[in-house]
Protein backbone atom coordinates (compact mmCIF):
# COMPACT_ATOMS: atom_id res chain seq x y z
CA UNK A 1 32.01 -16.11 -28.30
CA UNK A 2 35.50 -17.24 -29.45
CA UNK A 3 34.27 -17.91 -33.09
CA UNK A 4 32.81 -14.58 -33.55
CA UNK A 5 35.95 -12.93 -31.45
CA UNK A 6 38.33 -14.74 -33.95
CA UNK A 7 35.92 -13.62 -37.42
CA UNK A 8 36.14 -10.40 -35.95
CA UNK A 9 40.00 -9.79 -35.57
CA UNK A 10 40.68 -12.24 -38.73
CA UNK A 11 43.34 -11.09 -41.11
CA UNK A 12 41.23 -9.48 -44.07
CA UNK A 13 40.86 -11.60 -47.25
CA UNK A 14 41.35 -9.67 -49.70
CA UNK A 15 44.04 -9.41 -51.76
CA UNK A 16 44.11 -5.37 -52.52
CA UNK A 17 44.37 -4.50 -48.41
CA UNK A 18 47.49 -6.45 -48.14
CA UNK A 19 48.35 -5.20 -51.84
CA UNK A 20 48.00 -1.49 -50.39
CA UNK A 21 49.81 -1.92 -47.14
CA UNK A 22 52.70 -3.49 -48.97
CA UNK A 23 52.89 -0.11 -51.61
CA UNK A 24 52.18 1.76 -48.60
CA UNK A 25 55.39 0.60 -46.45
CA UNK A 26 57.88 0.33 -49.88
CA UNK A 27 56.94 4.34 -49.97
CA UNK A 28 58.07 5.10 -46.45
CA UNK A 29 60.99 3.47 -46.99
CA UNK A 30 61.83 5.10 -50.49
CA UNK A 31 61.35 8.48 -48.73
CA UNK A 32 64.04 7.00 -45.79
CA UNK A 33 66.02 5.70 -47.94
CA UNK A 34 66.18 8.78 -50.30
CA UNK A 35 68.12 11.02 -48.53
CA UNK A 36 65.14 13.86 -47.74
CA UNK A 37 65.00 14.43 -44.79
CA UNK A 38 61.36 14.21 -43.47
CA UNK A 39 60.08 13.56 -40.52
CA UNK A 40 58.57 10.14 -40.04
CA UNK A 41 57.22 10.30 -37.14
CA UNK A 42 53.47 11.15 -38.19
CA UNK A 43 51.79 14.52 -36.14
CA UNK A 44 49.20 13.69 -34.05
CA UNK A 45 46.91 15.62 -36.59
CA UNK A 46 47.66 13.14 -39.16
CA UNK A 47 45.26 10.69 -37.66
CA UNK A 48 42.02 12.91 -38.64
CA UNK A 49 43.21 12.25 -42.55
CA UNK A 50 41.95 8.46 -42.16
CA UNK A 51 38.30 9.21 -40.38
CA UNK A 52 35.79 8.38 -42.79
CA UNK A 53 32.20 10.50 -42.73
CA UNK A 54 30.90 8.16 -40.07
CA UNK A 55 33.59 7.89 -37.89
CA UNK A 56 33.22 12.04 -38.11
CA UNK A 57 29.32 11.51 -37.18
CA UNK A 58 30.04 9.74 -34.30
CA UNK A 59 33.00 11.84 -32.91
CA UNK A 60 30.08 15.01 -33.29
CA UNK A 61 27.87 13.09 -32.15
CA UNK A 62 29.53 12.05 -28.98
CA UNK A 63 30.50 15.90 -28.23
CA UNK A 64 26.98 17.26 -28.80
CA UNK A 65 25.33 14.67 -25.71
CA UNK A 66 28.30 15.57 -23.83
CA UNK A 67 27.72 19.27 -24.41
CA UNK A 68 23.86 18.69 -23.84
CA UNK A 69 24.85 17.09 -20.55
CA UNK A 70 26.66 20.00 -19.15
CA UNK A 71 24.73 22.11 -20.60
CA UNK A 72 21.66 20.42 -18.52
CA UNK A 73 23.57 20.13 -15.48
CA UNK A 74 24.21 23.96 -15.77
CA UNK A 75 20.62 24.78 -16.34
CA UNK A 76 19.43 22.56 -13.46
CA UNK A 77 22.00 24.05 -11.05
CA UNK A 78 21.31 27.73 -12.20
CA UNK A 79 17.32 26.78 -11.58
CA UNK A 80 18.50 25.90 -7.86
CA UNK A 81 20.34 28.89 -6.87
CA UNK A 82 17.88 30.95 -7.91
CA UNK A 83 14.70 29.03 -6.22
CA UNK A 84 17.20 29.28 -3.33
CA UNK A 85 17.55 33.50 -3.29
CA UNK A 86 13.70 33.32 -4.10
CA UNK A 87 13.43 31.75 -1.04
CA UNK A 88 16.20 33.36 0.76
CA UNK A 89 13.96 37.04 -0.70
CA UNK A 90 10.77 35.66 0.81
CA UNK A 91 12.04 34.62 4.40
CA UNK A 92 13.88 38.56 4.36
CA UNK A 93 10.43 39.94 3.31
CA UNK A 94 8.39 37.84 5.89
CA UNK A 95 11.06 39.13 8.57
CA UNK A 96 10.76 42.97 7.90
CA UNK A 97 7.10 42.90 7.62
CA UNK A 98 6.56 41.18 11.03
CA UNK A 99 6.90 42.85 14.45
CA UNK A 100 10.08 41.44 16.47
CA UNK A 101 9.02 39.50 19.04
CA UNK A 102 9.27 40.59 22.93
CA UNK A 103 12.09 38.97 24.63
CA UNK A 104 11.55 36.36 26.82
CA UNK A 105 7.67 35.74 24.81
CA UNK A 106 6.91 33.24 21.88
CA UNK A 107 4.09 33.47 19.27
CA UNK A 108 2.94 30.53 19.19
CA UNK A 109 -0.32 28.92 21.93
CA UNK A 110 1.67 26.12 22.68
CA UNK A 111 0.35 22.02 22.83
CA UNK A 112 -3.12 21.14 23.37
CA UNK A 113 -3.69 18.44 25.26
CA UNK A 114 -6.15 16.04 24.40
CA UNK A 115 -8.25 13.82 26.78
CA UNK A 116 -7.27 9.98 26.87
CA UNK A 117 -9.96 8.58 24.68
CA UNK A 118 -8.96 11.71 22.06
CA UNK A 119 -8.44 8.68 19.35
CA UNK A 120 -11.62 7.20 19.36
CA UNK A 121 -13.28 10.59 19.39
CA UNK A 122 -11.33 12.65 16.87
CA UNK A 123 -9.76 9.94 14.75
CA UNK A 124 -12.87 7.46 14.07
CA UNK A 125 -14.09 8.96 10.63
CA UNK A 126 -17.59 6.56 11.77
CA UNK A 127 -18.78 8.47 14.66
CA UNK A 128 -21.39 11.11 13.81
């Protein structure tokens, strides 16, 4: 792990990267040193001017699952409320079509109850 953690953050080897941050440095400091006033201070839109094509891939690609994602969790939500005022439309439709009930009365027979030996009678899928 520590080999390929030190290859990995290794100073690069070629000569032309340390050749082009050296002309890249002795130009910032001809522009301090010039007099012209510029700011030096880079704008935090000057970063976008060093992403390659790939690095521009990635950064879409990144925002498109994210935008699938909430786009999805939008969808699934919007499914839920209205399965929920289907619902909601059914019960109010069942309610007006039936008669109110008489107070004091329910609609339903109530429990049967079942002799003791109701198990081996009703439950033994064997018995004729």
């Amino acid at each position: 792990m520590t080999a390929a953690l030190s290859t990995h953050y290794a100073a690069p080897a070629g000569e032309q990267y340390w050749d082009g941050l050296e002309q890249s440095i002795m130009q910032r400091l001809a522009v301090a040193t010039s007099g012209v006033v510029r700011e030096l201070r880079p704008s935090w839109w000057s970063g976008f001017a060093e992403l390659r094509g790939r690095d521009w891939r990635a950064v879409a690609s990144v925002a498109a699952t994210i935008a699938l994602v909430v786009a999805g969790a939008a969808f699934v939500r919007g499914q839920a409320a209205s399965a929920k005022a289907r619902e909601l439309a059914a019960r109010a439709a069942v309610e007006t079509a039936m008669p109110l009930p008489i107070d004091g009365t329910t609609l339903t027979g109530g429990r049967r109850h079942l002799p003791a030996d109701a198990p081996e009678r009703y439950l033994n899928p064997l018995d004729p």
